[in-house]
PDB file of N, CA and C in Angstrom:
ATOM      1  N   UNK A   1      61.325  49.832  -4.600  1.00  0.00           N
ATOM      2  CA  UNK A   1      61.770  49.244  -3.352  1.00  0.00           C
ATOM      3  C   UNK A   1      62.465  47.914  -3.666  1.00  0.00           C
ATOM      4  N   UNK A   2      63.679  47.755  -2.899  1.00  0.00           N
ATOM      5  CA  UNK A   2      64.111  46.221  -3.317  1.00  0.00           C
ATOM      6  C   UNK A   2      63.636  45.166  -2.780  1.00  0.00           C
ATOM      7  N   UNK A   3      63.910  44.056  -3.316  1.00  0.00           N
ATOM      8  CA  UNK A   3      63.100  42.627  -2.892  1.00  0.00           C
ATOM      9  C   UNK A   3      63.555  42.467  -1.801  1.00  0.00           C
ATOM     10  N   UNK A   4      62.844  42.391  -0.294  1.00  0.00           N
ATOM     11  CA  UNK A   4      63.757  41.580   0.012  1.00  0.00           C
ATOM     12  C   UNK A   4      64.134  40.099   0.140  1.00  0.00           C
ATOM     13  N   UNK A   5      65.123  39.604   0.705  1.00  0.00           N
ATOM     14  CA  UNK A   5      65.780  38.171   0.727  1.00  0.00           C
ATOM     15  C   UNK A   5      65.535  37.209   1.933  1.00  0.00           C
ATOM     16  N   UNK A   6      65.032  36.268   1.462  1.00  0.00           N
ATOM     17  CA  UNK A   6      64.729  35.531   2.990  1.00  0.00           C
ATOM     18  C   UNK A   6      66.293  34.970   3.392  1.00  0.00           C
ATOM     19  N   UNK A   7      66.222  34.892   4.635  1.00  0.00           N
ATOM     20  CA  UNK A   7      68.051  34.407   5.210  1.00  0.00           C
ATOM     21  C   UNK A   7      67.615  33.204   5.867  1.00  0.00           C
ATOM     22  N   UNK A   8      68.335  31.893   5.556  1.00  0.00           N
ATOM     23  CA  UNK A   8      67.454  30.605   5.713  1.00  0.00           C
ATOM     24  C   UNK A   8      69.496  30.483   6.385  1.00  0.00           C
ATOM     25  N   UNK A   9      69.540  29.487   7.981  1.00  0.00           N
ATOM     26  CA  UNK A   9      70.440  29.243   8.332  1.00  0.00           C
ATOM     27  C   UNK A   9      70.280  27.499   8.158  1.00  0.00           C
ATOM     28  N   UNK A  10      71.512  27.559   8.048  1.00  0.00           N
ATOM     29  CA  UNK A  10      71.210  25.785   8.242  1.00  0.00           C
ATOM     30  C   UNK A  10      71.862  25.583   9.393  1.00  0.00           C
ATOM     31  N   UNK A  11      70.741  24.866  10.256  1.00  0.00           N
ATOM     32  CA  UNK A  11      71.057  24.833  11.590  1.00  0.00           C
ATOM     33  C   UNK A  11      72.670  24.144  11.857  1.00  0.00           C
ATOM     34  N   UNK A  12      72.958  22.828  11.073  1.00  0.00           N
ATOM     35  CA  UNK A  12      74.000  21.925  11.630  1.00  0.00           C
ATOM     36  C   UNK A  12      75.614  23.020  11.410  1.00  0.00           C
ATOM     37  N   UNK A  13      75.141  23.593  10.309  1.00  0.00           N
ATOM     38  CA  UNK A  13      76.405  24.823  10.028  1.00  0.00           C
ATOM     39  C   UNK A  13      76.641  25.449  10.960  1.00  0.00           C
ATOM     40  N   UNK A  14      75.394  26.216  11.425  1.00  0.00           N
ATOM     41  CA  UNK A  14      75.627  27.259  12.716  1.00  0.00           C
ATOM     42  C   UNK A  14      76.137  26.545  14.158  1.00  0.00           C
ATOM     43  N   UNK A  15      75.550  25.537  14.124  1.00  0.00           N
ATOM     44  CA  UNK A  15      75.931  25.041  15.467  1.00  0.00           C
ATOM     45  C   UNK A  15      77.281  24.221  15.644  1.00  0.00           C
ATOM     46  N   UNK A  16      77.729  24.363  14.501  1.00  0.00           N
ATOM     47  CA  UNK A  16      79.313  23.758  14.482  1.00  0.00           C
ATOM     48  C   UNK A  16      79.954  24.950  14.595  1.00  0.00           C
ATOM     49  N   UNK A  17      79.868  25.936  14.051  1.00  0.00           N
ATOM     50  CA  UNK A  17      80.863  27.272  13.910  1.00  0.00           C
ATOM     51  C   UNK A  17      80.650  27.981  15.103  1.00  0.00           C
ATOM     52  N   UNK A  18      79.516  27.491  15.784  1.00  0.00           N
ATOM     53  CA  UNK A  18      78.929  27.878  17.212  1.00  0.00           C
ATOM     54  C   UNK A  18      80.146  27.502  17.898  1.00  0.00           C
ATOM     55  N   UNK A  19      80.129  26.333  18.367  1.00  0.00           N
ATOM     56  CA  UNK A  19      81.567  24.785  19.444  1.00  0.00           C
ATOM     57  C   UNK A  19      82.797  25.342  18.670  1.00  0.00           C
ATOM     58  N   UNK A  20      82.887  26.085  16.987  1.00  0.00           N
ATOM     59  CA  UNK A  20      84.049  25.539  16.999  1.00  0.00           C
ATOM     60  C   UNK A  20      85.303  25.848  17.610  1.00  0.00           C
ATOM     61  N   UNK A  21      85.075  27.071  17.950  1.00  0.00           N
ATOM     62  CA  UNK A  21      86.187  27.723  18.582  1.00  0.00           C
ATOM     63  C   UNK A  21      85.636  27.450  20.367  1.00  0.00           C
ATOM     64  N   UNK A  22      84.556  26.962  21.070  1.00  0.00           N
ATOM     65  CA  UNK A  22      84.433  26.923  22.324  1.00  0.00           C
ATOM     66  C   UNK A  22      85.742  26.101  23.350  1.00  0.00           C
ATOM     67  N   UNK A  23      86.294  26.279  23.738  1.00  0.00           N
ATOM     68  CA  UNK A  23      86.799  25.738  24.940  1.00  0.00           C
ATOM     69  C   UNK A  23      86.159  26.141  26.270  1.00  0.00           C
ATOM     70  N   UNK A  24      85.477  24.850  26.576  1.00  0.00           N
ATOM     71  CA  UNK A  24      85.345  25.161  28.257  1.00  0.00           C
ATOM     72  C   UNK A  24      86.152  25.133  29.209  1.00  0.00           C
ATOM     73  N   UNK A  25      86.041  25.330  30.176  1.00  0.00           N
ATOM     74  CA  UNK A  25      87.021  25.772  31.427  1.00  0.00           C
ATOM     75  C   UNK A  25      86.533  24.351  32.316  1.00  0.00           C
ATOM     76  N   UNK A  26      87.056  23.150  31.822  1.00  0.00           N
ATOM     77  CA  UNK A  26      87.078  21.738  31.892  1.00  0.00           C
ATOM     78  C   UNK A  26      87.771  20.986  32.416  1.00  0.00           C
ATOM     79  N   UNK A  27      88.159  20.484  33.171  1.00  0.00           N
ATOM     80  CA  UNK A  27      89.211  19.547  33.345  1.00  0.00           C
ATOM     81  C   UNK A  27      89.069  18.261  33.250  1.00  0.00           C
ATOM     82  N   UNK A  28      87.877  18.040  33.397  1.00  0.00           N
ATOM     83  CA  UNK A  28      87.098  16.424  33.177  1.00  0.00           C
ATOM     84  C   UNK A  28      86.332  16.561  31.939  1.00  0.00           C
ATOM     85  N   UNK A  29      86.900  15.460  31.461  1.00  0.00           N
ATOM     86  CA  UNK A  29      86.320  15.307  29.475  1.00  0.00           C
ATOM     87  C   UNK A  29      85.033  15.018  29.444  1.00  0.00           C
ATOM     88  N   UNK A  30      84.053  14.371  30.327  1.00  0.00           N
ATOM     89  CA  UNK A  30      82.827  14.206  30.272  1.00  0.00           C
ATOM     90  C   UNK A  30      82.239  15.260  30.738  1.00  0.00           C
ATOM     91  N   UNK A  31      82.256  16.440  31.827  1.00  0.00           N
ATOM     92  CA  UNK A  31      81.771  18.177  31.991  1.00  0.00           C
ATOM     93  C   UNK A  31      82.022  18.521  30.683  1.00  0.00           C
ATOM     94  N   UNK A  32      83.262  18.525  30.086  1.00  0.00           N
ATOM     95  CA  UNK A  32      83.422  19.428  28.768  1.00  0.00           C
ATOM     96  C   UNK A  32      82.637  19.045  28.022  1.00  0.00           C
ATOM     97  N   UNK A  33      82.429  18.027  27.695  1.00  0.00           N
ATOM     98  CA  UNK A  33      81.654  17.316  26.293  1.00  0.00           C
ATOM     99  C   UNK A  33      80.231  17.447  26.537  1.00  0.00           C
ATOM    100  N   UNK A  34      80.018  17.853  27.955  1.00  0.00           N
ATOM    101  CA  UNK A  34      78.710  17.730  28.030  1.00  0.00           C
ATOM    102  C   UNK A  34      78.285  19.284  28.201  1.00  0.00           C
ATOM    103  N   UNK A  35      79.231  20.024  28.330  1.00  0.00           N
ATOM    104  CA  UNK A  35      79.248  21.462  28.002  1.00  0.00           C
ATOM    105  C   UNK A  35      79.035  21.809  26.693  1.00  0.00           C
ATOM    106  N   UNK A  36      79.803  21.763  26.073  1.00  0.00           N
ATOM    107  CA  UNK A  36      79.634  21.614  24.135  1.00  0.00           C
ATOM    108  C   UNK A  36      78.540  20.830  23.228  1.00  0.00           C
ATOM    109  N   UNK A  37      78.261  19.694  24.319  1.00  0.00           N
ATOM    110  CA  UNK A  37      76.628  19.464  23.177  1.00  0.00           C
ATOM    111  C   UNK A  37      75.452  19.993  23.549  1.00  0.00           C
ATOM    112  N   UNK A  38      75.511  20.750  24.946  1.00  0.00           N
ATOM    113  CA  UNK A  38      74.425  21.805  25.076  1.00  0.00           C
ATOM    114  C   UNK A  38      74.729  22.971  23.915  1.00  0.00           C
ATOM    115  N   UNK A  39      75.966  23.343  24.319  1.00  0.00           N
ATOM    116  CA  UNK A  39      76.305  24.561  23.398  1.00  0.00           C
ATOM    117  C   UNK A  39      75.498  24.246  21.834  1.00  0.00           C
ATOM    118  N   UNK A  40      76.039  23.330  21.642  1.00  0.00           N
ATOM    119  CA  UNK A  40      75.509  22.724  20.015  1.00  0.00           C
ATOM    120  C   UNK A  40      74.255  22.407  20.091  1.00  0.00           C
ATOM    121  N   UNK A  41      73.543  21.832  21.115  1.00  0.00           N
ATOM    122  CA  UNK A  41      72.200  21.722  20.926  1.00  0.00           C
ATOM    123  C   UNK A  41      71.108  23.301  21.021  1.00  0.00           C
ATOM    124  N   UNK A  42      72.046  24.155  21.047  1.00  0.00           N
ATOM    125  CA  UNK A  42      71.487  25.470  21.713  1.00  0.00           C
ATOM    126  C   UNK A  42      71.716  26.169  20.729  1.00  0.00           C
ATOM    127  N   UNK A  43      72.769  25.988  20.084  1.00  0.00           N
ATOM    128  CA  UNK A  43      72.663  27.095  18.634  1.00  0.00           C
ATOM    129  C   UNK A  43      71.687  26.159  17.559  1.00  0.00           C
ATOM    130  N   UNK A  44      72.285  25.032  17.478  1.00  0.00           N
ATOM    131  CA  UNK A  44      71.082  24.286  16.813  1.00  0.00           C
ATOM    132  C   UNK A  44      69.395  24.559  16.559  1.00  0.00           C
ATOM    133  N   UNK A  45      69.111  24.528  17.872  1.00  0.00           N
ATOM    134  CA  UNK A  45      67.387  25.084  17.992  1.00  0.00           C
ATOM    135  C   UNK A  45      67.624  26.711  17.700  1.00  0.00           C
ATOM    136  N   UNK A  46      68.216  27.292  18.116  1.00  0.00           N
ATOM    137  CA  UNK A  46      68.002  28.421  17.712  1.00  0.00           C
ATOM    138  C   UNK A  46      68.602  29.311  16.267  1.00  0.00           C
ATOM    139  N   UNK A  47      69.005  27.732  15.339  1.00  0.00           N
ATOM    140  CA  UNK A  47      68.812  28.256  13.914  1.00  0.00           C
ATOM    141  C   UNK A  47      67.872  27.691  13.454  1.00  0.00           C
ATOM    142  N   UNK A  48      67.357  26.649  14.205  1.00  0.00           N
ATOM    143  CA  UNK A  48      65.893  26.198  13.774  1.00  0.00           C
ATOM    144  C   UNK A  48      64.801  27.462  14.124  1.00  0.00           C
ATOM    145  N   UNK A  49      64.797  27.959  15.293  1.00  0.00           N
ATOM    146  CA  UNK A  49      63.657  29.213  15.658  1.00  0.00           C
ATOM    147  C   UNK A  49      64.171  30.102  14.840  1.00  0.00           C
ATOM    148  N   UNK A  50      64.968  30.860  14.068  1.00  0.00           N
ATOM    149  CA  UNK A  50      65.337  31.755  13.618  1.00  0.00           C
ATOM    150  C   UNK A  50      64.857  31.870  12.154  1.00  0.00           C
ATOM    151  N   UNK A  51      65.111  30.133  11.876  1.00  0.00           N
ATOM    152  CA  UNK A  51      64.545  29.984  10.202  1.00  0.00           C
ATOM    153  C   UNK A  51      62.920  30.074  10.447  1.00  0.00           C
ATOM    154  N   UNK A  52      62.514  29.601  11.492  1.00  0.00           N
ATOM    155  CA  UNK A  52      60.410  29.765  11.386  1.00  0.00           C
ATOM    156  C   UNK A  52      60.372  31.544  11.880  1.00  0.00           C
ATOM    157  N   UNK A  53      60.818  32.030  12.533  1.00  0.00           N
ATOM    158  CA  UNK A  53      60.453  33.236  12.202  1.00  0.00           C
ATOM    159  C   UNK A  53      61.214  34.023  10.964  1.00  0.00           C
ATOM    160  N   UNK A  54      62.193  34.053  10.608  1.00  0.00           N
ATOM    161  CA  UNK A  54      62.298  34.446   8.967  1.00  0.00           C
ATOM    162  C   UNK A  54      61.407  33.985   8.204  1.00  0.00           C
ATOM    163  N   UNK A  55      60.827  32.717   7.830  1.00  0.00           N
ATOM    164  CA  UNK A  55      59.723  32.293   7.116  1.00  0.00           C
ATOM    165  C   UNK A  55      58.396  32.985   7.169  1.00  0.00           C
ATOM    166  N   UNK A  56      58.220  33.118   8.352  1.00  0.00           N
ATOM    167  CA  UNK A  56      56.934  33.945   9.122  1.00  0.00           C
ATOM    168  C   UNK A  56      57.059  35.367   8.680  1.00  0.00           C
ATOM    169  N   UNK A  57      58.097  35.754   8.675  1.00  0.00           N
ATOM    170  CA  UNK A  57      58.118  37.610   8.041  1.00  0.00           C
ATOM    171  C   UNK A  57      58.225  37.551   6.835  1.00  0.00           C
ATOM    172  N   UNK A  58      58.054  36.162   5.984  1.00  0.00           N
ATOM    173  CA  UNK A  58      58.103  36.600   4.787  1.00  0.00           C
ATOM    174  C   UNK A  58      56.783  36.176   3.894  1.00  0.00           C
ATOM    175  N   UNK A  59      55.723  35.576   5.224  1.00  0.00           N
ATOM    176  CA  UNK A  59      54.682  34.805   4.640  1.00  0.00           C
ATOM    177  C   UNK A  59      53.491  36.167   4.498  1.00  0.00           C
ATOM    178  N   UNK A  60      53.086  36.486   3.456  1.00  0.00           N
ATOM    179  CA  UNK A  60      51.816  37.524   3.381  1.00  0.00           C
ATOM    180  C   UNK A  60      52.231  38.901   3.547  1.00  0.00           C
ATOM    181  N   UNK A  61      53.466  39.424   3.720  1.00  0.00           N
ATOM    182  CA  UNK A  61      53.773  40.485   3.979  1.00  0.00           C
ATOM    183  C   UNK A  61      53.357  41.386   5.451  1.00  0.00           C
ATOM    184  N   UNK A  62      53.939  40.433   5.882  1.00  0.00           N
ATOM    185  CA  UNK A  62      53.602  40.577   7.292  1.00  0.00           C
ATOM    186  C   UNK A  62      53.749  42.026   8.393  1.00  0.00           C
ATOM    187  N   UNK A  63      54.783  42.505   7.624  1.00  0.00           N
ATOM    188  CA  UNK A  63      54.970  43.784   7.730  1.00  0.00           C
ATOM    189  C   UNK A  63      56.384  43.794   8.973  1.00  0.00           C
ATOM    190  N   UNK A  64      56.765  42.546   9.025  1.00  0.00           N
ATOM    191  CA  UNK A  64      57.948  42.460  10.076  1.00  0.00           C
ATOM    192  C   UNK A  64      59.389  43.388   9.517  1.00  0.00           C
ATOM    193  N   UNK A  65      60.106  43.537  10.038  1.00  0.00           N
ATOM    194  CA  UNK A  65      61.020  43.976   9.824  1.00  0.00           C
ATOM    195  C   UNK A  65      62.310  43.754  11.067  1.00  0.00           C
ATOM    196  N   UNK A  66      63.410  43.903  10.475  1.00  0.00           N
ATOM    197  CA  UNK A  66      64.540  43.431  10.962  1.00  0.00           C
ATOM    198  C   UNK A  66      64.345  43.619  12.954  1.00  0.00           C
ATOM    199  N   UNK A  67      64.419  44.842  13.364  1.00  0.00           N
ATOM    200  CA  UNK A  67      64.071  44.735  14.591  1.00  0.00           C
ATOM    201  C   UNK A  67      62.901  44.238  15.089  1.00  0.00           C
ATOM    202  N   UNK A  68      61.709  44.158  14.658  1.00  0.00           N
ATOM    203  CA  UNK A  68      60.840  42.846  15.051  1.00  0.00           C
ATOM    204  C   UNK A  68      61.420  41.849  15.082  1.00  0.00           C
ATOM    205  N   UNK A  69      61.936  41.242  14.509  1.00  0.00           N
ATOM    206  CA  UNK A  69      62.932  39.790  14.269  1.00  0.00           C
ATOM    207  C   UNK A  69      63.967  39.532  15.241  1.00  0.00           C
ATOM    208  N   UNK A  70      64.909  40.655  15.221  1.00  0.00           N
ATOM    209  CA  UNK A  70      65.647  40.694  16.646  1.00  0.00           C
ATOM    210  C   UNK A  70      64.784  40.500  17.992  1.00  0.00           C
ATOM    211  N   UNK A  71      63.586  41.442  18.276  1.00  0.00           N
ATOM    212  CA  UNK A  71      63.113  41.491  19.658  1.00  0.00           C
ATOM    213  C   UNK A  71      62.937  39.371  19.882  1.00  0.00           C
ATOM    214  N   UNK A  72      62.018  38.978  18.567  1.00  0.00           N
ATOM    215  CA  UNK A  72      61.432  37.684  18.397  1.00  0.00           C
ATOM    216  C   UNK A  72      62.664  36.868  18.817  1.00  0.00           C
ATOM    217  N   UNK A  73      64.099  36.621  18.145  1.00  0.00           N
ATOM    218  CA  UNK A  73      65.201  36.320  18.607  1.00  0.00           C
ATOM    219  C   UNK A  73      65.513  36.339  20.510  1.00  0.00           C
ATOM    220  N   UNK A  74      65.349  37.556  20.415  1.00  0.00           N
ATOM    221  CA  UNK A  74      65.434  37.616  22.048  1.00  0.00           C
ATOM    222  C   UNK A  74      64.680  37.090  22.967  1.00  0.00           C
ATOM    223  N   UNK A  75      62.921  36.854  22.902  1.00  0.00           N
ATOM    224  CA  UNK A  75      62.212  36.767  23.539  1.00  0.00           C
ATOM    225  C   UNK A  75      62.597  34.971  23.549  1.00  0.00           C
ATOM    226  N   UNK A  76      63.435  34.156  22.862  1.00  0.00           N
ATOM    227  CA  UNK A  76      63.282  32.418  22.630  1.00  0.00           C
ATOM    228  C   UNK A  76      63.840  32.346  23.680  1.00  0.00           C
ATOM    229  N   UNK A  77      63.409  31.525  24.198  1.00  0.00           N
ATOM    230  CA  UNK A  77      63.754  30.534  25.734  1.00  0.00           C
ATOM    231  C   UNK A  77      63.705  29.267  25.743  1.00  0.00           C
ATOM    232  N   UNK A  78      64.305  28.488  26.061  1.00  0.00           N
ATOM    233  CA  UNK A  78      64.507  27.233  25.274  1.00  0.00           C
ATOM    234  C   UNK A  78      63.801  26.549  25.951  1.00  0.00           C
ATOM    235  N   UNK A  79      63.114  25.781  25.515  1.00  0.00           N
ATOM    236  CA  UNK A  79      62.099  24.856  25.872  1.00  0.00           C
ATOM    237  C   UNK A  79      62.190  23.266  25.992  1.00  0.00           C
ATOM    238  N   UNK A  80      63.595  23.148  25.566  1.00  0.00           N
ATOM    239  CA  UNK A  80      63.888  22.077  25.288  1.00  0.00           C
ATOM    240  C   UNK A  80      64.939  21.382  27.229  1.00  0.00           C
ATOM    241  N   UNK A  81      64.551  20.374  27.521  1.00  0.00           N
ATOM    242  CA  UNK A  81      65.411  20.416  29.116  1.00  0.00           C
ATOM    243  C   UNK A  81      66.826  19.379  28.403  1.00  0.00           C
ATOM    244  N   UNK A  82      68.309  19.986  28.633  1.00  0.00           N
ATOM    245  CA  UNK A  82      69.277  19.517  28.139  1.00  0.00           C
ATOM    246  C   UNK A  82      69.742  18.907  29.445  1.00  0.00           C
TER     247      UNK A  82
END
């Protein structure tokens, strides 16, 4: 069986390549900007939640597997008030 590979994101990467192509539908520069650092604060945490559950499926053989990981992905709700 092959090893598998833990996939570790680095959050500040993802959440730039997240904005980088975003244009909001803006006309006032302070809505937009304040559109885009949610955006960025939102991929952000959720390459932070993504790296603790990859860590977590790889701690003890947990028996997770890729669609466990997805559902876990899906179920995050952000907890954070932007």
């Amino acid at each position: 069986m092959a090893k598998k590979e833990e996939v570790q994101l680095d959050p500040e990467k993802f959440a730039y390549t997240v904005v980088g192509a975003y244009q909001p539908d803006e006309a006032d520069d302070l809505k937009a900007s304040k559109k885009i650092l949610k955006r960025y604060l939102s991929a952000y945490f959720l390459a932070q939640e993504f790296n603790k559950l990859e860590t977590h499926q790889f701690e003890a053989n947990s028996g997770m597997d890729y669609s466990l990981l997805a559902q876990a992905l899906d179920s995050i709700k952000s907890s954070r008030t932007l």
